[in-house]
PDB file of N, CA and C in Angstrom:
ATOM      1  N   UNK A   1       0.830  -1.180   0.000  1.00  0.00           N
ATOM      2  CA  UNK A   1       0.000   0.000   0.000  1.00  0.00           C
ATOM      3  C   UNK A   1       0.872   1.239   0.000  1.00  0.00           C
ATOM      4  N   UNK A   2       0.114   2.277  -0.740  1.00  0.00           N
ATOM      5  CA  UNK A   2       1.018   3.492  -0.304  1.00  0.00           C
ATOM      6  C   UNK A   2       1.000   4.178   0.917  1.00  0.00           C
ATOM      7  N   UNK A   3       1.446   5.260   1.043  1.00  0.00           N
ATOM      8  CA  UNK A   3       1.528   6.017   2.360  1.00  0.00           C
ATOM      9  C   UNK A   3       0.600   6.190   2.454  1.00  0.00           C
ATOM     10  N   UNK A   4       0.044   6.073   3.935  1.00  0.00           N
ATOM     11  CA  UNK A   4      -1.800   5.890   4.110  1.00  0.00           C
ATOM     12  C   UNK A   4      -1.894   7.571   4.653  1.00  0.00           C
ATOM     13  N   UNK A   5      -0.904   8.711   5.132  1.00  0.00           N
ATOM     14  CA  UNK A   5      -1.071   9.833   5.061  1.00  0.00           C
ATOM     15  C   UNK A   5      -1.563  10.538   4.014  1.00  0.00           C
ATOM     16  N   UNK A   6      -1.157  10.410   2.549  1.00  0.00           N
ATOM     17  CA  UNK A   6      -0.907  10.874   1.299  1.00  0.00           C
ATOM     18  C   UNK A   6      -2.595  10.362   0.890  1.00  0.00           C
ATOM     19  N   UNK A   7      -3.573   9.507   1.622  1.00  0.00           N
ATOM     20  CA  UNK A   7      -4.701   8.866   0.865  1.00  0.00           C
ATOM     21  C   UNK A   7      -5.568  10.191   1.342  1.00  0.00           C
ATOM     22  N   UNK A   8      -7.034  10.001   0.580  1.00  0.00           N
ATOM     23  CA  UNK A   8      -8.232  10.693   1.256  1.00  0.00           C
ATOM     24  C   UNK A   8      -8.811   9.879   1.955  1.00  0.00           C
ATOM     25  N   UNK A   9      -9.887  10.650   2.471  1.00  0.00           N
ATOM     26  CA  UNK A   9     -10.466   9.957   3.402  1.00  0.00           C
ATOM     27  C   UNK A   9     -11.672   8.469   2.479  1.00  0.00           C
ATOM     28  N   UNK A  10     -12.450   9.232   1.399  1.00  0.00           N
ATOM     29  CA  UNK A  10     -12.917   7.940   0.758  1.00  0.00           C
ATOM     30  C   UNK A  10     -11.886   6.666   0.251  1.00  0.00           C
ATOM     31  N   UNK A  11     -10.459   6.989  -0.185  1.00  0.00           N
ATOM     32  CA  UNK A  11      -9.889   6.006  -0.427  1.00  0.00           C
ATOM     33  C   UNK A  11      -9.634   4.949   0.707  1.00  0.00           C
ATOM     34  N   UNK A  12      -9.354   5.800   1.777  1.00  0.00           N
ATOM     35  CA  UNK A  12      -9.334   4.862   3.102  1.00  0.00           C
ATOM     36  C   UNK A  12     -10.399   4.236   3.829  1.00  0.00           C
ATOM     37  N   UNK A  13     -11.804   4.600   3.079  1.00  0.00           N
ATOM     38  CA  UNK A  13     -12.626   4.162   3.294  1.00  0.00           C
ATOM     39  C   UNK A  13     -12.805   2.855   2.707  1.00  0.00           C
ATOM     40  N   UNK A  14     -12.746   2.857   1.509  1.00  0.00           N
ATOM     41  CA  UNK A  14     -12.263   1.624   0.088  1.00  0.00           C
ATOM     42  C   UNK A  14     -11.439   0.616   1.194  1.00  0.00           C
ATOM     43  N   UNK A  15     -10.286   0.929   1.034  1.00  0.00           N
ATOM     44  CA  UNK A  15      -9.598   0.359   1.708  1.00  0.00           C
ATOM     45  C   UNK A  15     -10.151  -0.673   2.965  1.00  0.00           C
ATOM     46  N   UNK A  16     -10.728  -0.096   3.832  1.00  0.00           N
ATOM     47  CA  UNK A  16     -11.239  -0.927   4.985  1.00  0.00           C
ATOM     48  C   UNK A  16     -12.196  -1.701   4.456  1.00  0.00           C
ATOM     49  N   UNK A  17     -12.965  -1.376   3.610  1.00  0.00           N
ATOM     50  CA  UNK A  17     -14.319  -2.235   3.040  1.00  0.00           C
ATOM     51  C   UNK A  17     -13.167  -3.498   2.596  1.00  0.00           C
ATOM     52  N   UNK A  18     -12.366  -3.340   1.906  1.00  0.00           N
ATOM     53  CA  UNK A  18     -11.483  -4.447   0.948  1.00  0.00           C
ATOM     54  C   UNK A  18     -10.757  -5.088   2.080  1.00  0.00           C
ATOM     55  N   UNK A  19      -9.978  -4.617   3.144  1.00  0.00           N
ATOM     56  CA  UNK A  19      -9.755  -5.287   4.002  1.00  0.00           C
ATOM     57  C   UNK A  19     -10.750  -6.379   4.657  1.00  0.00           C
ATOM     58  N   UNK A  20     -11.715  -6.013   4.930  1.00  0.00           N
ATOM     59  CA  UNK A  20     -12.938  -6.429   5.802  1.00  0.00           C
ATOM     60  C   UNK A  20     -13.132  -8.332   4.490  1.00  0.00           C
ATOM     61  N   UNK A  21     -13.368  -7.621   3.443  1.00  0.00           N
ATOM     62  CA  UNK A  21     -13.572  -8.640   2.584  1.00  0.00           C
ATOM     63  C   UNK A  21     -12.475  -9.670   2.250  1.00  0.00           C
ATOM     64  N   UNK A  22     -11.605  -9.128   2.723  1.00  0.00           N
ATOM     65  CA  UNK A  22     -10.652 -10.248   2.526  1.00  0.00           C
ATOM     66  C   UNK A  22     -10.331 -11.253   3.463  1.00  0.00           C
ATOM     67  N   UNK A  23     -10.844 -10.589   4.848  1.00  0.00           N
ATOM     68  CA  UNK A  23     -10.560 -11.216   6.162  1.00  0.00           C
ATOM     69  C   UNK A  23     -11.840 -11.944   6.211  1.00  0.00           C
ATOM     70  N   UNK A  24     -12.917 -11.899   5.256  1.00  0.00           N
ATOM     71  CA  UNK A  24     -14.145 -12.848   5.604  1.00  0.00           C
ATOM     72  C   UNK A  24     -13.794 -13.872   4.511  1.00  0.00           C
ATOM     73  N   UNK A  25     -12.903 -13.936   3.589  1.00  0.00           N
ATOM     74  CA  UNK A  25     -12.631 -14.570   2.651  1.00  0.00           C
ATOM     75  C   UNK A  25     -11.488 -15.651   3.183  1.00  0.00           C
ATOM     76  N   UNK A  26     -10.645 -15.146   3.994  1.00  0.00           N
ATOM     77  CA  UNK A  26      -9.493 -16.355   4.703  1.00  0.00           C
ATOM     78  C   UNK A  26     -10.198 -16.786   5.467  1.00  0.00           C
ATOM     79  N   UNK A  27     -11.313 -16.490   6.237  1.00  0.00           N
ATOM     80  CA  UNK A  27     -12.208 -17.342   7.074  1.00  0.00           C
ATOM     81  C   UNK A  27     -13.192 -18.029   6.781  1.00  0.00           C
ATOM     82  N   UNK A  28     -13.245 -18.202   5.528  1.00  0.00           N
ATOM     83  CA  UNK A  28     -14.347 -19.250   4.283  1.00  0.00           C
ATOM     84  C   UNK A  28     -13.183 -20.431   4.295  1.00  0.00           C
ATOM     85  N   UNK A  29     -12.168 -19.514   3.115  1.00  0.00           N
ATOM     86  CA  UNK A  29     -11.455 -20.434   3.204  1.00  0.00           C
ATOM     87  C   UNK A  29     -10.805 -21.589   3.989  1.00  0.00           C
ATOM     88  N   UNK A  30     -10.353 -20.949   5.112  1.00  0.00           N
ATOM     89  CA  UNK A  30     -10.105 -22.158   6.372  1.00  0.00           C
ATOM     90  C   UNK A  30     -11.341 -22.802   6.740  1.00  0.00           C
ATOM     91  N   UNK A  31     -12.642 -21.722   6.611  1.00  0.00           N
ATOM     92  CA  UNK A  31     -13.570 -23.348   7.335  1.00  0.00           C
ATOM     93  C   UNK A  31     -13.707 -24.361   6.089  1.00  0.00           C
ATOM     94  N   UNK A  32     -13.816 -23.627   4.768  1.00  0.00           N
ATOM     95  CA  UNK A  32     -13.427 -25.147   4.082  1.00  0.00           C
ATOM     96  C   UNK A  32     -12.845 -25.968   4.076  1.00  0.00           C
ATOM     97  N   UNK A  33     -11.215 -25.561   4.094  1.00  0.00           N
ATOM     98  CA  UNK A  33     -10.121 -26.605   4.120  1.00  0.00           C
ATOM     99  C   UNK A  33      -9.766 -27.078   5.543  1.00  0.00           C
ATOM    100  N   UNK A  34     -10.260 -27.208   6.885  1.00  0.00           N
ATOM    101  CA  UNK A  34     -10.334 -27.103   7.942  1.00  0.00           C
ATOM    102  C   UNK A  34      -9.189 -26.740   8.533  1.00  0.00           C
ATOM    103  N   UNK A  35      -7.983 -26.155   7.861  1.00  0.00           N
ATOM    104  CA  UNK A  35      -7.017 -25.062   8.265  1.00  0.00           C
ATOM    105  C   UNK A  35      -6.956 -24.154   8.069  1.00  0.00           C
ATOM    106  N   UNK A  36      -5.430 -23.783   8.021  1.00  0.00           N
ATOM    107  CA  UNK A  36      -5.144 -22.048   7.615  1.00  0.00           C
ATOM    108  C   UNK A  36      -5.256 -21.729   8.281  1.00  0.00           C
ATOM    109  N   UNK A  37      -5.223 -20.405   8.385  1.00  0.00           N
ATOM    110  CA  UNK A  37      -5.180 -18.987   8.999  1.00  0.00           C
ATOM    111  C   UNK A  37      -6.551 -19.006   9.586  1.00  0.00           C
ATOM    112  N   UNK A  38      -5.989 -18.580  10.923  1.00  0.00           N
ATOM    113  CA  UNK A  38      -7.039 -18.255  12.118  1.00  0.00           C
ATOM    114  C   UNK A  38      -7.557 -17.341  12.421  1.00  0.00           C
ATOM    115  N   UNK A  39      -9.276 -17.470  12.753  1.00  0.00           N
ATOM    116  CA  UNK A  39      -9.299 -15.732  13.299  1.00  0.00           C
ATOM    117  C   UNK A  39      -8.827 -15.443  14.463  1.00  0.00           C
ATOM    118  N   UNK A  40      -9.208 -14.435  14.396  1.00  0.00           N
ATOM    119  CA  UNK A  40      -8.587 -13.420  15.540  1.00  0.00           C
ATOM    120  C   UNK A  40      -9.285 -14.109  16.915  1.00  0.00           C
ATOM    121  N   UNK A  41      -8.296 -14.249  17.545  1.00  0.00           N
ATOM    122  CA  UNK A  41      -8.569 -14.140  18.630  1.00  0.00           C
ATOM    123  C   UNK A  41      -8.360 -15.942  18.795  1.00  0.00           C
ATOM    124  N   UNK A  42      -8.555 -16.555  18.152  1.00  0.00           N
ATOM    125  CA  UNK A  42      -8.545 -18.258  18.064  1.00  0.00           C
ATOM    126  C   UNK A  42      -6.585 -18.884  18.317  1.00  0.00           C
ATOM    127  N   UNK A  43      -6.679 -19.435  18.990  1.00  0.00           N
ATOM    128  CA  UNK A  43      -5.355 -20.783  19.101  1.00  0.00           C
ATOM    129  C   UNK A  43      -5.331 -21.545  18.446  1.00  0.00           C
ATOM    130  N   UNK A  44      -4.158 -22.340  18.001  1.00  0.00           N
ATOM    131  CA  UNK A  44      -4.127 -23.543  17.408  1.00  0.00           C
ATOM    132  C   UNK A  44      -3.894 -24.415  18.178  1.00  0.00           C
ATOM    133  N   UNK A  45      -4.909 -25.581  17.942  1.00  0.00           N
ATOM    134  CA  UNK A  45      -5.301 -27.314  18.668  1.00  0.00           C
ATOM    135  C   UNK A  45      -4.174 -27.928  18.255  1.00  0.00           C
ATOM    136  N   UNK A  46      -3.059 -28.184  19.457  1.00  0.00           N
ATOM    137  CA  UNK A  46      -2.249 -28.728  18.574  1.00  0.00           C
ATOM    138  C   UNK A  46      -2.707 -30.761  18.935  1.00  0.00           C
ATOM    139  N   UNK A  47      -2.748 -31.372  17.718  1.00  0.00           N
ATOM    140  CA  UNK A  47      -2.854 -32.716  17.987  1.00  0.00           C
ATOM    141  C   UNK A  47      -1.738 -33.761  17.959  1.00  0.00           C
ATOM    142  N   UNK A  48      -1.932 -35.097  18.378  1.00  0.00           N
ATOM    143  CA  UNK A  48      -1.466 -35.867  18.105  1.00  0.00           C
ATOM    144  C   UNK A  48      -0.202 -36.010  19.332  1.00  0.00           C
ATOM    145  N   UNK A  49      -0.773 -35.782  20.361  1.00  0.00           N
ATOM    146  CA  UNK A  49       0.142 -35.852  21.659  1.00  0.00           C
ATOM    147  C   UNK A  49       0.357 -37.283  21.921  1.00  0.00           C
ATOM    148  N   UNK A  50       1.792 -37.122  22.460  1.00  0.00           N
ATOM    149  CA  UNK A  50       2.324 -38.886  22.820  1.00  0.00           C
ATOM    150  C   UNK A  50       1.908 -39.162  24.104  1.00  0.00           C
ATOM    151  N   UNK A  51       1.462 -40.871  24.076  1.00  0.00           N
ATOM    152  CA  UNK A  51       0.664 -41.127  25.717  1.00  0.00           C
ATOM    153  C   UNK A  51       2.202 -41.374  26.410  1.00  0.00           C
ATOM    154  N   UNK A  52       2.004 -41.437  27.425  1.00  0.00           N
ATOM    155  CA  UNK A  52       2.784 -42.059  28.604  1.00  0.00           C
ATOM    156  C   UNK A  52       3.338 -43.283  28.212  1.00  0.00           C
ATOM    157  N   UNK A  53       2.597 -43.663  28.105  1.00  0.00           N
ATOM    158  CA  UNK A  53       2.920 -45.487  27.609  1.00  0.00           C
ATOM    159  C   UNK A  53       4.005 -45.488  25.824  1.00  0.00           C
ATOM    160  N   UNK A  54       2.980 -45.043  25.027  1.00  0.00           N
ATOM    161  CA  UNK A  54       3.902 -44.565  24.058  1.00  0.00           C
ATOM    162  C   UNK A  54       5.508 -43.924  24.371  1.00  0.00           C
ATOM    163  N   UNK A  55       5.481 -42.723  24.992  1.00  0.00           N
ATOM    164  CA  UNK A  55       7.032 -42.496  25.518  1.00  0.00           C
ATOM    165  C   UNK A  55       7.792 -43.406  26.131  1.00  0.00           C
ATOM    166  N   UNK A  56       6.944 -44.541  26.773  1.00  0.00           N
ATOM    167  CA  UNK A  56       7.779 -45.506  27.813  1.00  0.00           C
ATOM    168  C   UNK A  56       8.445 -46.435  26.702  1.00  0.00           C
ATOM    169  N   UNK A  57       7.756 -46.561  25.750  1.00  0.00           N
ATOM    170  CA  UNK A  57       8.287 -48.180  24.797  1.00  0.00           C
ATOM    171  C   UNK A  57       9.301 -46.850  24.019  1.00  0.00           C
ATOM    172  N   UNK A  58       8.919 -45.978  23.471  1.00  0.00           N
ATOM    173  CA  UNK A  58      10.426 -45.068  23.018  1.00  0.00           C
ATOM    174  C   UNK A  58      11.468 -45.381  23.456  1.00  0.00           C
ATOM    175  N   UNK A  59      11.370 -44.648  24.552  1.00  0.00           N
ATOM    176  CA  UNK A  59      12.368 -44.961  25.971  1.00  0.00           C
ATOM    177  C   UNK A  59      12.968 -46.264  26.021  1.00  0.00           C
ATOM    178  N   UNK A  60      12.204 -46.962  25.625  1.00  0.00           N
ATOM    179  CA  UNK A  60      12.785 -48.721  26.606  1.00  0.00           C
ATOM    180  C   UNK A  60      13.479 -48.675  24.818  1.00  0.00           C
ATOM    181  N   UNK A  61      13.543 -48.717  23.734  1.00  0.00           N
ATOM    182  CA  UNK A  61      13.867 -48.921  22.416  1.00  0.00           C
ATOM    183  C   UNK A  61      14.887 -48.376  22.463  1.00  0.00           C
ATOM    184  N   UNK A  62      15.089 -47.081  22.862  1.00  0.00           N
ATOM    185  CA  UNK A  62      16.446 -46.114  22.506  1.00  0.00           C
ATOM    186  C   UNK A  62      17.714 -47.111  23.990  1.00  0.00           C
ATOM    187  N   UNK A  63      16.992 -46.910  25.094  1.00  0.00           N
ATOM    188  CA  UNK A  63      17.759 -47.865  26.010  1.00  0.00           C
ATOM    189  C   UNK A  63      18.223 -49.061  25.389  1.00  0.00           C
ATOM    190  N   UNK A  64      17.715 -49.575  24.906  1.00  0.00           N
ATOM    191  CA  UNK A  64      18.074 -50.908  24.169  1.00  0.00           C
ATOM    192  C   UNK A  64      19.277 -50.880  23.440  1.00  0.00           C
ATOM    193  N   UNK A  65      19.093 -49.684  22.503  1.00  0.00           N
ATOM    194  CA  UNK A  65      20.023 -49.727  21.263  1.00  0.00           C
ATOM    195  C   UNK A  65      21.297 -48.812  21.678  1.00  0.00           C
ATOM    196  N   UNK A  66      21.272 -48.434  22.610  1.00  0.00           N
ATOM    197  CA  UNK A  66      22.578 -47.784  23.426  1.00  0.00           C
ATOM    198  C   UNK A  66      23.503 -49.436  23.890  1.00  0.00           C
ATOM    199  N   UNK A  67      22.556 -49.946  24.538  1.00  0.00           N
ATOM    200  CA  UNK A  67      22.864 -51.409  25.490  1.00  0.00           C
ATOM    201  C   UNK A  67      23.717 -51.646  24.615  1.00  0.00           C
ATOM    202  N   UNK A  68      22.837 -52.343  23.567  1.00  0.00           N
ATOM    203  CA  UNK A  68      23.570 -52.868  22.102  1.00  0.00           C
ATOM    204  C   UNK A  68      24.322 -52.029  21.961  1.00  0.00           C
ATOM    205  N   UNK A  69      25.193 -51.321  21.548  1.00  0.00           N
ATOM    206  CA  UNK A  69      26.089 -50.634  20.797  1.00  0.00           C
ATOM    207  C   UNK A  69      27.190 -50.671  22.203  1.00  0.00           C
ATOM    208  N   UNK A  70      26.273 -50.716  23.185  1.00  0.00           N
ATOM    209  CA  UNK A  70      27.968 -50.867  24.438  1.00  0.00           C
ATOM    210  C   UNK A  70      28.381 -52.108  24.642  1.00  0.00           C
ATOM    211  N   UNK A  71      27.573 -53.447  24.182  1.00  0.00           N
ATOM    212  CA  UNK A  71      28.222 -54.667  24.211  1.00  0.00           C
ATOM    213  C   UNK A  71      28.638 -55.011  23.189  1.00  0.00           C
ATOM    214  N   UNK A  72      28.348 -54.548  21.725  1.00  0.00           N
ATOM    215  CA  UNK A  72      29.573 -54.732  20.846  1.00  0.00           C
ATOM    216  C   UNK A  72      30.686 -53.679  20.887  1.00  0.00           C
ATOM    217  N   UNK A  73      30.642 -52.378  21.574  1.00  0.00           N
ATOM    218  CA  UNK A  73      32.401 -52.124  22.150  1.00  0.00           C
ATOM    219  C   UNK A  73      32.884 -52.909  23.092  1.00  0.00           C
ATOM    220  N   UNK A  74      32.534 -53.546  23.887  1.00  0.00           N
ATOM    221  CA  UNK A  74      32.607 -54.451  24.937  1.00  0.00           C
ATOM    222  C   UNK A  74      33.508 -55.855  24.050  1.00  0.00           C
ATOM    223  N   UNK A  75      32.444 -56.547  23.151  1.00  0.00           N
ATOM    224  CA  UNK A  75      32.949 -57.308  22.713  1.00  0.00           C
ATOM    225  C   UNK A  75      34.179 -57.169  21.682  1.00  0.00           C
ATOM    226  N   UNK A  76      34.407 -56.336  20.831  1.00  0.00           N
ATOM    227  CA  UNK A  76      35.623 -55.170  20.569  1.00  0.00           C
ATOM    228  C   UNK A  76      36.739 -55.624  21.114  1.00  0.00           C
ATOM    229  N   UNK A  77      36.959 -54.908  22.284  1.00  0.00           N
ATOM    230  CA  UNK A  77      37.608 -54.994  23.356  1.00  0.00           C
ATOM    231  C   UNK A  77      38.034 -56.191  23.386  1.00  0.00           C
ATOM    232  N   UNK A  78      37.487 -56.979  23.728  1.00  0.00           N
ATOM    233  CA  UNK A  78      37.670 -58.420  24.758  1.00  0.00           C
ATOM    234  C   UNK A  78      37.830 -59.578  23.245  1.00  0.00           C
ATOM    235  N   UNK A  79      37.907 -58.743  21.595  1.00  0.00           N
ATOM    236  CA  UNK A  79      38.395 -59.479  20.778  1.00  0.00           C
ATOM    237  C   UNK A  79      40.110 -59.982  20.491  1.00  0.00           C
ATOM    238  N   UNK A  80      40.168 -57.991  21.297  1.00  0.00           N
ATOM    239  CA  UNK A  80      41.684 -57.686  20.894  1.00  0.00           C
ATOM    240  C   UNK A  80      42.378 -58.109  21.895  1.00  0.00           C
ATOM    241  N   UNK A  81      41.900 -58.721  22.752  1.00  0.00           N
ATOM    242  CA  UNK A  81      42.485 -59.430  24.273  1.00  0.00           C
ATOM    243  C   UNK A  81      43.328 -57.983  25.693  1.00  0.00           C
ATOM    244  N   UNK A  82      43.027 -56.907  24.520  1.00  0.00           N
ATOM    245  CA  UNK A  82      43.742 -55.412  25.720  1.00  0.00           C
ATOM    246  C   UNK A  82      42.912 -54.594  24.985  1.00  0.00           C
ATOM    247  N   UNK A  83      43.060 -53.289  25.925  1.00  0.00           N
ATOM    248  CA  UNK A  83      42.624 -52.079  25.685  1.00  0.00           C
ATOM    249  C   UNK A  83      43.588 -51.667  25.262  1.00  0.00           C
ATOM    250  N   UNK A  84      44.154 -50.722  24.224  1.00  0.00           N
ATOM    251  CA  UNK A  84      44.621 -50.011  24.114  1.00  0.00           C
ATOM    252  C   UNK A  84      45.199 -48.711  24.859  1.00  0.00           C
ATOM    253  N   UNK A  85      46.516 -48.942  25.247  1.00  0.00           N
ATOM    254  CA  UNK A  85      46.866 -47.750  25.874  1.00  0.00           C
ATOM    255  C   UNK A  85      48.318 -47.188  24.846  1.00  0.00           C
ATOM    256  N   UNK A  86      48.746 -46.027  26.342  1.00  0.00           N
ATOM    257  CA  UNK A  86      49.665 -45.304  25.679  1.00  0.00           C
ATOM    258  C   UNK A  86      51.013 -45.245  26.758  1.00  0.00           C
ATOM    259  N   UNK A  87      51.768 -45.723  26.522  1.00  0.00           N
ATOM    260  CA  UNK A  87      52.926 -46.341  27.343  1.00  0.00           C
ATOM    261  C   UNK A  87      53.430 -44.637  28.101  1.00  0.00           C
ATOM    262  N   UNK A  88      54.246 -44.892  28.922  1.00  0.00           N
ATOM    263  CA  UNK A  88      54.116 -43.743  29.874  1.00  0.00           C
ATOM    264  C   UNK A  88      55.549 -42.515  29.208  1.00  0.00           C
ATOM    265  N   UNK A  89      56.173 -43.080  28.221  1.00  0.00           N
ATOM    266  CA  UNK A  89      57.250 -42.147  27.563  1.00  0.00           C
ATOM    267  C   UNK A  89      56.461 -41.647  26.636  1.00  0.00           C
ATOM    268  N   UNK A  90      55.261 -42.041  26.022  1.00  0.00           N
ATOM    269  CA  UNK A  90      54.523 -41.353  24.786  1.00  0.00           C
ATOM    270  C   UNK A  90      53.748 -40.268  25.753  1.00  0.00           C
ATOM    271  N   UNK A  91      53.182 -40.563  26.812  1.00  0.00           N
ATOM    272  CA  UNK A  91      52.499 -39.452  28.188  1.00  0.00           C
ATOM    273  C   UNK A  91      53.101 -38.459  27.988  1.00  0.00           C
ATOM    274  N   UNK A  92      54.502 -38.994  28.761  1.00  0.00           N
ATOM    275  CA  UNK A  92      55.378 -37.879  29.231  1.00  0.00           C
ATOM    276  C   UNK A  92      56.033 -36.562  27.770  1.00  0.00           C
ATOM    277  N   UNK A  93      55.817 -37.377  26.797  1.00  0.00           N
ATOM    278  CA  UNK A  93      55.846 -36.877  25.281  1.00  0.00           C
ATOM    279  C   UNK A  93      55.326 -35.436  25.047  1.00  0.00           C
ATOM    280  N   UNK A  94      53.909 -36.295  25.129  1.00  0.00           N
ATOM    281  CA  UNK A  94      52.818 -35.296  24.806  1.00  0.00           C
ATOM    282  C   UNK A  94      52.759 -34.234  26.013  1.00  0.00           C
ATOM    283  N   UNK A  95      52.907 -34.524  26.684  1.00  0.00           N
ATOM    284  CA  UNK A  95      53.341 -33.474  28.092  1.00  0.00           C
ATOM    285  C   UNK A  95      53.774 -32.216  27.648  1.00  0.00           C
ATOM    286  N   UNK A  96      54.977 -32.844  27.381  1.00  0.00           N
ATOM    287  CA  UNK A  96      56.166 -31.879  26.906  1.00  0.00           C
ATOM    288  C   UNK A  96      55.654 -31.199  25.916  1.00  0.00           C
ATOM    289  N   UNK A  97      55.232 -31.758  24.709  1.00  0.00           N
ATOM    290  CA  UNK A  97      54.655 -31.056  23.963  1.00  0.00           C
ATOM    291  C   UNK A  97      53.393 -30.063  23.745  1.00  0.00           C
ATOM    292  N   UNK A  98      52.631 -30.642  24.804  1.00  0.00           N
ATOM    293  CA  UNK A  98      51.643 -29.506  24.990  1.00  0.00           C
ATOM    294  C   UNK A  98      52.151 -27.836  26.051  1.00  0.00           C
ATOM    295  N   UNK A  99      53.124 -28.349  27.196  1.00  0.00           N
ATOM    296  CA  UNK A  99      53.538 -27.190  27.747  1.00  0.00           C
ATOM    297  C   UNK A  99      54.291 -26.655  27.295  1.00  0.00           C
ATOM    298  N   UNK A 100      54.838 -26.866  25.891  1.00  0.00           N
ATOM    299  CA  UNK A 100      55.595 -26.153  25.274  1.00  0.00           C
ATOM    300  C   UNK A 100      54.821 -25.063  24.232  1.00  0.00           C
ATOM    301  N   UNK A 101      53.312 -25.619  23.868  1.00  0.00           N
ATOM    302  CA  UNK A 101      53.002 -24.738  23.077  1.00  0.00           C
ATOM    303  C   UNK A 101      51.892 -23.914  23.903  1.00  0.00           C
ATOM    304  N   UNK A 102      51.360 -24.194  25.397  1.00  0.00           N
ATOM    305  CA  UNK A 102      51.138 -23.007  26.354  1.00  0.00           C
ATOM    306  C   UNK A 102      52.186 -22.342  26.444  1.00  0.00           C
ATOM    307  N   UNK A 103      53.049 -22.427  26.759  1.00  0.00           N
ATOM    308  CA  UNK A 103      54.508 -21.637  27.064  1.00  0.00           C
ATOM    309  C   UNK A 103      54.149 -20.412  25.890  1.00  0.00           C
ATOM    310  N   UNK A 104      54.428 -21.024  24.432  1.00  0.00           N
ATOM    311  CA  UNK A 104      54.317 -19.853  23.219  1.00  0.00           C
ATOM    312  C   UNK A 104      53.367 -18.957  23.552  1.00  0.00           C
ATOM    313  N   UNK A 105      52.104 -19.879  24.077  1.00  0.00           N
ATOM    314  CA  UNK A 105      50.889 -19.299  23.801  1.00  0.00           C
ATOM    315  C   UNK A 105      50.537 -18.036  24.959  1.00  0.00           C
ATOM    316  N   UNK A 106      51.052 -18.173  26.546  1.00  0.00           N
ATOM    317  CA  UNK A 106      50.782 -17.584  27.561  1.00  0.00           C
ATOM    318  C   UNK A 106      51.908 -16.443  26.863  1.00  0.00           C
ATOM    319  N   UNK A 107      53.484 -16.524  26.559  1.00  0.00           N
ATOM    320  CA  UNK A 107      54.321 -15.713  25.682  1.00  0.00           C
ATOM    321  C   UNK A 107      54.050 -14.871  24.681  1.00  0.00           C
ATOM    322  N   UNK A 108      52.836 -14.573  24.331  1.00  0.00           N
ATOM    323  CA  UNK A 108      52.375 -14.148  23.334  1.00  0.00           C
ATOM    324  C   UNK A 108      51.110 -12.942  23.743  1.00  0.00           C
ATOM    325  N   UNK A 109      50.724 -13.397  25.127  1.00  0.00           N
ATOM    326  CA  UNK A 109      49.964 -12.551  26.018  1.00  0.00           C
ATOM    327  C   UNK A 109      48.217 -12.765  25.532  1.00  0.00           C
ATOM    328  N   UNK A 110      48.442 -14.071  25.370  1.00  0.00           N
ATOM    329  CA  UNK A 110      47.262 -14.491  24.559  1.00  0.00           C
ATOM    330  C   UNK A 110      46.589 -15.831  26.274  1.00  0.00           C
ATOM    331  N   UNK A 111      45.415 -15.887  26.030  1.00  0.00           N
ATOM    332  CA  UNK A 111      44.416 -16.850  27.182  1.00  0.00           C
ATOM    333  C   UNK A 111      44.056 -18.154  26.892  1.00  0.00           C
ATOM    334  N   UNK A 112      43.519 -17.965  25.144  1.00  0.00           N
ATOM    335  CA  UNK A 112      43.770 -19.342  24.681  1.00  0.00           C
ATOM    336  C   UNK A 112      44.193 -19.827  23.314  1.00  0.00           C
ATOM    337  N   UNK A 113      43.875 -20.675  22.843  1.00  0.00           N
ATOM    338  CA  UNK A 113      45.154 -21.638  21.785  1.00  0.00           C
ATOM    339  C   UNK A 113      44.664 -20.512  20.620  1.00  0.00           C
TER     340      UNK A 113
END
């Protein structure tokens, strides 16, 4: 629309009539299609809420498939006869190597990496 200052008063009269008609026209429309756009003043119903029971078998399904996925790391594990570690000179390694590049990093007048 244009600047509604710049109108007369019959054009703004027009105007509201055409408004009016259009807002009885989205409210045909939705009661036909039993959506859309709401009137004024109306909420939307929201449907299709999950029961209790429904969330519980979710629940027990997703529990399940965690279970599963921790007894084949489990079994993983107990294929390779050890866990995997990191011997205590590769530790002391990485040690070194990380306080060396805080060192740069605190040297630099900087907080983090």
């Amino acid at each position: 629309m244009s600047n509604l200052q710049s109108l007369t008063v019959e054009q703004l009269r027009k105007a509201v009539v055409i408004k009016e008609q259009i807002e009885r026209l989205e409210a045909q429309l939705s009661a036909l299609a039993g959506t859309g756009m709401l009137a004024e003043g109306e909420t939307f119903i929201r449907r299709g809420r999950m029961s209790a029971a429904g969330r519980a078998r979710i629940a027990a399904a997703q529990r399940a498939r965690w279970a599963k996925m921790r007894r084949q790391s489990v079994a993983r594990v107990a294929a390779d006869g050890k866990k995997r570690t990191v011997s205590a000179a590769t530790k002391a390694r990485l040690a070194a190597i990380a306080k060396a590049r805080w060192a740069s990093v605190k040297a630099a007048g900087k907080s983090k990496l």
